[in-house]
Protein backbone atom coordinates (compact mmCIF):
# COMPACT_ATOMS: atom_id res chain seq x y z
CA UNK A 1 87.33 165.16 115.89
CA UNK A 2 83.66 164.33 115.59
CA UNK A 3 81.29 161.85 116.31
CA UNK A 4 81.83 159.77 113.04
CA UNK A 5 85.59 159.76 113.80
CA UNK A 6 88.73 162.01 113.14
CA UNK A 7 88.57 164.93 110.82
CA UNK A 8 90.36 164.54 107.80
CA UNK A 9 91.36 166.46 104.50
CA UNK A 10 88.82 164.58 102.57
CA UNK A 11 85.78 164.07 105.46
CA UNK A 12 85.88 167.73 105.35
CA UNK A 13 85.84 168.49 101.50
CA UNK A 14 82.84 165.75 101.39
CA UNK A 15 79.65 168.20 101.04
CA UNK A 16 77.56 165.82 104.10
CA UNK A 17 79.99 166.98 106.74
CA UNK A 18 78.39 168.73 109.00
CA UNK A 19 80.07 171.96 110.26
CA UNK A 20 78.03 171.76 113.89
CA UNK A 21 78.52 167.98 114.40
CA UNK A 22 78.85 167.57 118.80
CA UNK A 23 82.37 167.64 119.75
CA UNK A 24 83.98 164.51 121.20
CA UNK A 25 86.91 165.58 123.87
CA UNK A 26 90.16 165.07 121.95
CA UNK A 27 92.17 163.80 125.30
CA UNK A 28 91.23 164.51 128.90
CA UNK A 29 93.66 167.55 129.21
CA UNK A 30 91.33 169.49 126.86
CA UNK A 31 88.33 169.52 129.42
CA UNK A 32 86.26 172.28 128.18
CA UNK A 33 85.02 170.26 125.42
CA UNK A 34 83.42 168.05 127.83
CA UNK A 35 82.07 171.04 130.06
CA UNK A 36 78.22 172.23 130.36
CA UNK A 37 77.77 175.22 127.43
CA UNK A 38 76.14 176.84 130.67
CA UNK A 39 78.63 176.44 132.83
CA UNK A 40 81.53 177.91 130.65
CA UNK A 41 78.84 181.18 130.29
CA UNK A 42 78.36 181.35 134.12
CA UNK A 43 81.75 180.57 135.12
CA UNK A 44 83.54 183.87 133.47
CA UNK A 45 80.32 186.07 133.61
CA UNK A 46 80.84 187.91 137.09
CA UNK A 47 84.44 188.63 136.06
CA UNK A 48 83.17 190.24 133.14
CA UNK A 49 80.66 192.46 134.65
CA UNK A 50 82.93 193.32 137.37
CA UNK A 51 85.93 194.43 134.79
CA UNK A 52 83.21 196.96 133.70
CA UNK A 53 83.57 199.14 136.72
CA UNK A 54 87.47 198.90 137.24
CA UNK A 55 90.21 201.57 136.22
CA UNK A 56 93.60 200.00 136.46
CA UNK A 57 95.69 198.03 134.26
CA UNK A 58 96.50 195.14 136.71
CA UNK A 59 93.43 194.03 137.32
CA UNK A 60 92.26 193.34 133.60
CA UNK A 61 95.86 192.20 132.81
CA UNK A 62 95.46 189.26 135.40
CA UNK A 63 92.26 187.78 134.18
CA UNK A 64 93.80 188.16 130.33
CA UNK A 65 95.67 185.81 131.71
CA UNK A 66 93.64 183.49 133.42
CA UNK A 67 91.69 182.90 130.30
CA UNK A 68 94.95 182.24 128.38
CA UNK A 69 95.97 179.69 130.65
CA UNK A 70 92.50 178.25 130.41
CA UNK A 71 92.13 178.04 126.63
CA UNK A 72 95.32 177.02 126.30
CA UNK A 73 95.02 173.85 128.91
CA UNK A 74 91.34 173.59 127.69
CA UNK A 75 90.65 173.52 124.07
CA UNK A 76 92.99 172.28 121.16
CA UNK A 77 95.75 174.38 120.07
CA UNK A 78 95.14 175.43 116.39
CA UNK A 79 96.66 178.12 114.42
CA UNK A 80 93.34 179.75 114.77
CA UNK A 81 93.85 180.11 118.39
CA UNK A 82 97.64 181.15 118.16
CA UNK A 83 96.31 183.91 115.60
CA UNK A 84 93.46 185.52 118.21
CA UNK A 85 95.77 184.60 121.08
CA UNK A 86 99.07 186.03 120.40
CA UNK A 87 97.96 188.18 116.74
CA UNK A 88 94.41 189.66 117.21
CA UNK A 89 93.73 190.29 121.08
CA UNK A 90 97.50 192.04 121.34
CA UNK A 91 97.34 193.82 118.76
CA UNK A 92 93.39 195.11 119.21
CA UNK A 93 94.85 196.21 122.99
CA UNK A 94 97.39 198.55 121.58
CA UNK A 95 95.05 200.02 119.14
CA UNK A 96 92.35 200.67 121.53
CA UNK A 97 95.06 201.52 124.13
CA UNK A 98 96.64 204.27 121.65
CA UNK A 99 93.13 205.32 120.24
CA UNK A 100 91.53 205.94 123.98
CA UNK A 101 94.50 207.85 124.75
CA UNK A 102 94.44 210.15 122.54
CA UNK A 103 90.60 211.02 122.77
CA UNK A 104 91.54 211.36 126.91
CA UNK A 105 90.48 214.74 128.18
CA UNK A 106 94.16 215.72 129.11
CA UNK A 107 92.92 218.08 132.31
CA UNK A 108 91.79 214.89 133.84
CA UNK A 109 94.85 212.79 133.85
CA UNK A 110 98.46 213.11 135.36
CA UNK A 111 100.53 215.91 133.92
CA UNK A 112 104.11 214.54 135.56
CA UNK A 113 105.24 212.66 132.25
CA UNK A 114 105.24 214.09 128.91
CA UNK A 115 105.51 211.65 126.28
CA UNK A 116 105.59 213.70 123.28
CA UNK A 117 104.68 217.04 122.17
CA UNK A 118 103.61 218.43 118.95
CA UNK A 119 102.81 221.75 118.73
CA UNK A 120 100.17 223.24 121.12
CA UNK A 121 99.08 219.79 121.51
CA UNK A 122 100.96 216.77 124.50
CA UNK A 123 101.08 213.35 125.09
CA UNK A 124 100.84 212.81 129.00
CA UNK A 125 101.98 209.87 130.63
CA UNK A 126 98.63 209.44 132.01
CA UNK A 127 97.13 209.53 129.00
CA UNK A 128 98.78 206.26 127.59
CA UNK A 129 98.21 204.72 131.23
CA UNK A 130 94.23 205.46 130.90
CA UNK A 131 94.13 204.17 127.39
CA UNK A 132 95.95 201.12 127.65
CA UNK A 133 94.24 199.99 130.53
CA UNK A 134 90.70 200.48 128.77
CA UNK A 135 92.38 198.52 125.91
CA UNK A 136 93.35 195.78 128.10
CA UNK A 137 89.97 195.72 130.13
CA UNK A 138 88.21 195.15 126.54
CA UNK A 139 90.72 192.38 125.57
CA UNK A 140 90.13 190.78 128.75
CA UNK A 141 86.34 190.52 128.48
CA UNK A 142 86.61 189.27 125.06
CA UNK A 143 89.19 186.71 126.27
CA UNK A 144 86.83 185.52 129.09
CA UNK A 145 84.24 184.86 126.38
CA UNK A 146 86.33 183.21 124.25
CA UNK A 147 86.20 180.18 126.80
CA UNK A 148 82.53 179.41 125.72
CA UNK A 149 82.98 180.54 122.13
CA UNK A 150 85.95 178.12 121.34
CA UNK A 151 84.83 175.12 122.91
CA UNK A 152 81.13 175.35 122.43
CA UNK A 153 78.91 174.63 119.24
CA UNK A 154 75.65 175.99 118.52
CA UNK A 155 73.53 172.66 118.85
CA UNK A 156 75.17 172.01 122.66
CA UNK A 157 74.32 175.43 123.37
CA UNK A 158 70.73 175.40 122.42
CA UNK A 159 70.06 171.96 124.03
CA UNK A 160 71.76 172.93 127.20
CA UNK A 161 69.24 176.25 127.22
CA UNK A 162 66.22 173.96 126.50
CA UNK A 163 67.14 171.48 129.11
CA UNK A 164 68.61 173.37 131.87
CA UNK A 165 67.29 177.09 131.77
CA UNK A 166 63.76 175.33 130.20
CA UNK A 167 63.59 177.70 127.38
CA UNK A 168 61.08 176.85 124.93
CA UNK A 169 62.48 174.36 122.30
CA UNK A 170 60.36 176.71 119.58
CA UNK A 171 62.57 179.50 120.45
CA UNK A 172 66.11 177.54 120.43
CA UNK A 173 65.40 175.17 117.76
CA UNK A 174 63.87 177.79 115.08
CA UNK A 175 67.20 179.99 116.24
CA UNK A 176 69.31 177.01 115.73
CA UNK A 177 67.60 176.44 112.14
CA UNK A 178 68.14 179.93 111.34
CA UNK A 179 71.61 179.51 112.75
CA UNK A 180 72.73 176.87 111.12
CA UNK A 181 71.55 178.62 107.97
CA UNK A 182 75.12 180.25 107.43
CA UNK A 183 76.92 177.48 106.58
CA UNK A 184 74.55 176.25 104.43
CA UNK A 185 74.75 179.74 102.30
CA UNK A 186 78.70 179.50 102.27
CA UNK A 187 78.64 176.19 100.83
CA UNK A 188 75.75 177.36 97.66
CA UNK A 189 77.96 180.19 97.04
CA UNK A 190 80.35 177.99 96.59
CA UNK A 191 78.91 175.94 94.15
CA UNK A 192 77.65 179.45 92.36
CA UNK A 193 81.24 180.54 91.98
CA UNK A 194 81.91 177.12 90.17
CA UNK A 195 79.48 176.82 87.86
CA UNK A 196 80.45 180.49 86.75
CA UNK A 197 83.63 179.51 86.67
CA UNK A 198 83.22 176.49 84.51
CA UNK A 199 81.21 178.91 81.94
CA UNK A 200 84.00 181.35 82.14
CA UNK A 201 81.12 183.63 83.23
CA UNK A 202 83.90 185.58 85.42
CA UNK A 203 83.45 188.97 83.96
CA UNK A 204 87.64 189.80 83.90
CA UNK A 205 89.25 191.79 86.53
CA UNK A 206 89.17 194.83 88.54
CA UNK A 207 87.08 196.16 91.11
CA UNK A 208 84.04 196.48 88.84
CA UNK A 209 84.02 193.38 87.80
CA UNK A 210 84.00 191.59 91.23
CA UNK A 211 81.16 193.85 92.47
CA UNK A 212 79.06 192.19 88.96
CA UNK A 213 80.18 188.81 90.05
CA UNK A 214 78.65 189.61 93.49
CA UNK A 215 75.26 191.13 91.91
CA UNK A 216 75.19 187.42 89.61
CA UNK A 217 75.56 185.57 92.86
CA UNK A 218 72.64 187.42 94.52
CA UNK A 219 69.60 185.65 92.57
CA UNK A 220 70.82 182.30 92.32
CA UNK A 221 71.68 182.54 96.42
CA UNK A 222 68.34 183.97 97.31
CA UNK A 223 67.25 181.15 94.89
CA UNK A 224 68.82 178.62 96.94
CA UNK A 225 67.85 180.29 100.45
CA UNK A 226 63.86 179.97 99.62
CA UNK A 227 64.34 176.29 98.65
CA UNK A 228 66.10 175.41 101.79
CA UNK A 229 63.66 177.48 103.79
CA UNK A 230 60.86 175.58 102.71
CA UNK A 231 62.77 172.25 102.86
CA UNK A 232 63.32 172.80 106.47
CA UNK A 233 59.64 174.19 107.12
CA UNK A 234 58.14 170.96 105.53
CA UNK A 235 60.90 168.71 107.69
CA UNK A 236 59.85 170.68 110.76
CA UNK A 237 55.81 170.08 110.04
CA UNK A 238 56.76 166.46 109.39
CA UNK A 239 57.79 165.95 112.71
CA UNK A 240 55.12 167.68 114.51
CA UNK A 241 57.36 170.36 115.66
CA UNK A 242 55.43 172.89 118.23
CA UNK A 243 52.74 170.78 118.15
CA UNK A 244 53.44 169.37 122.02
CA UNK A 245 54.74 171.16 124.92
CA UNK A 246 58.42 169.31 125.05
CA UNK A 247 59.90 167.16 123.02
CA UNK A 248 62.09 163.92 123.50
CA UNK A 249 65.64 164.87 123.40
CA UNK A 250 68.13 162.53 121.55
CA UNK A 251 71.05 164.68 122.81
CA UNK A 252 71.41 165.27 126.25
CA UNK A 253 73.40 167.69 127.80
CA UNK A 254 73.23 167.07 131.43
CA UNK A 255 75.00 169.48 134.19
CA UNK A 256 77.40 167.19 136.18
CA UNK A 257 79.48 167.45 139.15
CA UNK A 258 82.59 168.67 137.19
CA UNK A 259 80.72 171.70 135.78
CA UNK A 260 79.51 172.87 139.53
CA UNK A 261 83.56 172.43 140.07
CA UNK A 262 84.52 174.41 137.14
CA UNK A 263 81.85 176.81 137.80
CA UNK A 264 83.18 177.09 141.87
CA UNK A 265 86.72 177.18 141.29
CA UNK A 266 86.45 179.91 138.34
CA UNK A 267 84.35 182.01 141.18
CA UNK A 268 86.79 181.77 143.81
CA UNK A 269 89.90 182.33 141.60
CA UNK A 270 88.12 185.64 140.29
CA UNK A 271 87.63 186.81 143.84
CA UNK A 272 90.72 185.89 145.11
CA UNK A 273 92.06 187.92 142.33
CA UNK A 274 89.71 190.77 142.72
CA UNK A 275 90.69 190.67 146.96
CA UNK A 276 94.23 190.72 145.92
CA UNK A 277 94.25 193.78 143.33
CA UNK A 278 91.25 195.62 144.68
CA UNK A 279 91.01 197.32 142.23
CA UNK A 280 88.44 200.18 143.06
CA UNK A 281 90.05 201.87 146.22
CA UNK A 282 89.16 202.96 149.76
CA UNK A 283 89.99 206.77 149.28
């Protein structure tokens, strides 16, 4: 949902949607939309930094899921989220689990359990238990930023940095032209494969052939990218930009009572689970 109304099929195909357009909550159950950008980066950050330094598989484990049961409550639930969720994040822990393992100096874990053996070379027990814990303490940090990342766009981000932290609106708004660059490109490079399409200017099959297409979409791209570059520059001079100190916002993005909240109940639900595991030891 946007600001002009419910997303459809054919608001999206239109070429004037905008892919950054602010995001209106969808229903009060999915709060994050309607949290501070700033707030959703502080609230997971000492969690993060803290997962750094630990060594057990518990620990990580229970913030994985904490910040399932957040994004699930939180933001909508999309096939996109179901696929990093319950697709990506599992199977990126096993991997890194199984690959950490086996690069695990064997003379500094538990001997006891012997998974497998192949030739001169074994599989210990503690091993696995090393590995998989590293996998899950990555897949836990990149599930505690996924609470910003899924229910923040660019645009709130950058305002929320110019009016709360008082960066310098040159910095965020030339990074938030630059930004909002990529989209722009995807959508000329779809209009390049079209037009070579329509003049059968595909160039057949095979490997070969798609790395030509690519090399005919480079010119007419870069082609595009210098015209919107200096459409933007002349649309920035127009409106005076840098020429003043600060600048009127027409978006505000104010920090309210409900992001302290957020921000003080995410705090004391990480400690309380960091008192509870403890995860670093007294020996």
């Amino acid at each position: 949902m946007t600001d002009t109304g419910p997303l459809t099929v054919a608001t999206a195909a239109h070429s004037s949607f905008d892919p950054y357009a602010r995001r209106v909550e969808a229903s009060a159950v999915r709060f994050l939309y309607g949290i501070n950008p700033l707030a959703k980066l502080a609230a997971p950050l000492p969690a993060m930094v803290l997962l750094v330094f630990v060594r057990d598989a518990a620990t990580p484990a229970a913030f994985l899921l904490l910040a399932y049961a957040v994004l699930l409550v939180g933001v909508d639930f999309t096939r996109r989220l179901a696929a990093i969720l319950f697709l990506a994040l599992p199977l990126s822990a096993l991997v890194i689990g199984f690959g950490f393992a086996l690069w695990t100096d064997a003379s500094r874990v538990d001997q006891s359990v012997v998974v497998w053996q192949v030739g001169n070379w074994t599989m210990y027990g503690g091993a696995l238990e090393v590995g998989f814990a590293t996998g899950l303490r990555l897949c836990a940090i990149v599930a505690l930023t996924l609470i910003a990342g899924l229910s923040t766009t660019g645009p709130d981000l950058v305002r929320a940095a110019v009016q709360q932290l008082r960066v310098p609106y040159r910095i965020g708004y030339t990074a938030l032209a630059a930004f909002r660059f990529v989209p722009r490109f995807g959508h000329e490079l779809d209009v390049i494969r079209q037009a070579h399409r329509v003049r059968g200017a595909h160039g057949g099959r095979g490997p070969f052939a798609a790395i030509a297409r690519w090399f005919g979409y480079v010119v007419p791209l870069m082609a595009g990218a210098i015209r919107h570059a200096e459409r933007v520059a002349l649309a920035m001079d127009a409106r005076a930009f840098g020429a003043y100190p600060d600048r009127t916002e027409r978006y505000l993005v104010p920090w309210r009572v409900r992001d302290t909240v957020f921000v003080v109940a995410f705090w004391a639900v990480s400690a309380a689970l960091f008192a509870a595991l403890f995860p670093w030891g007294l020996s």
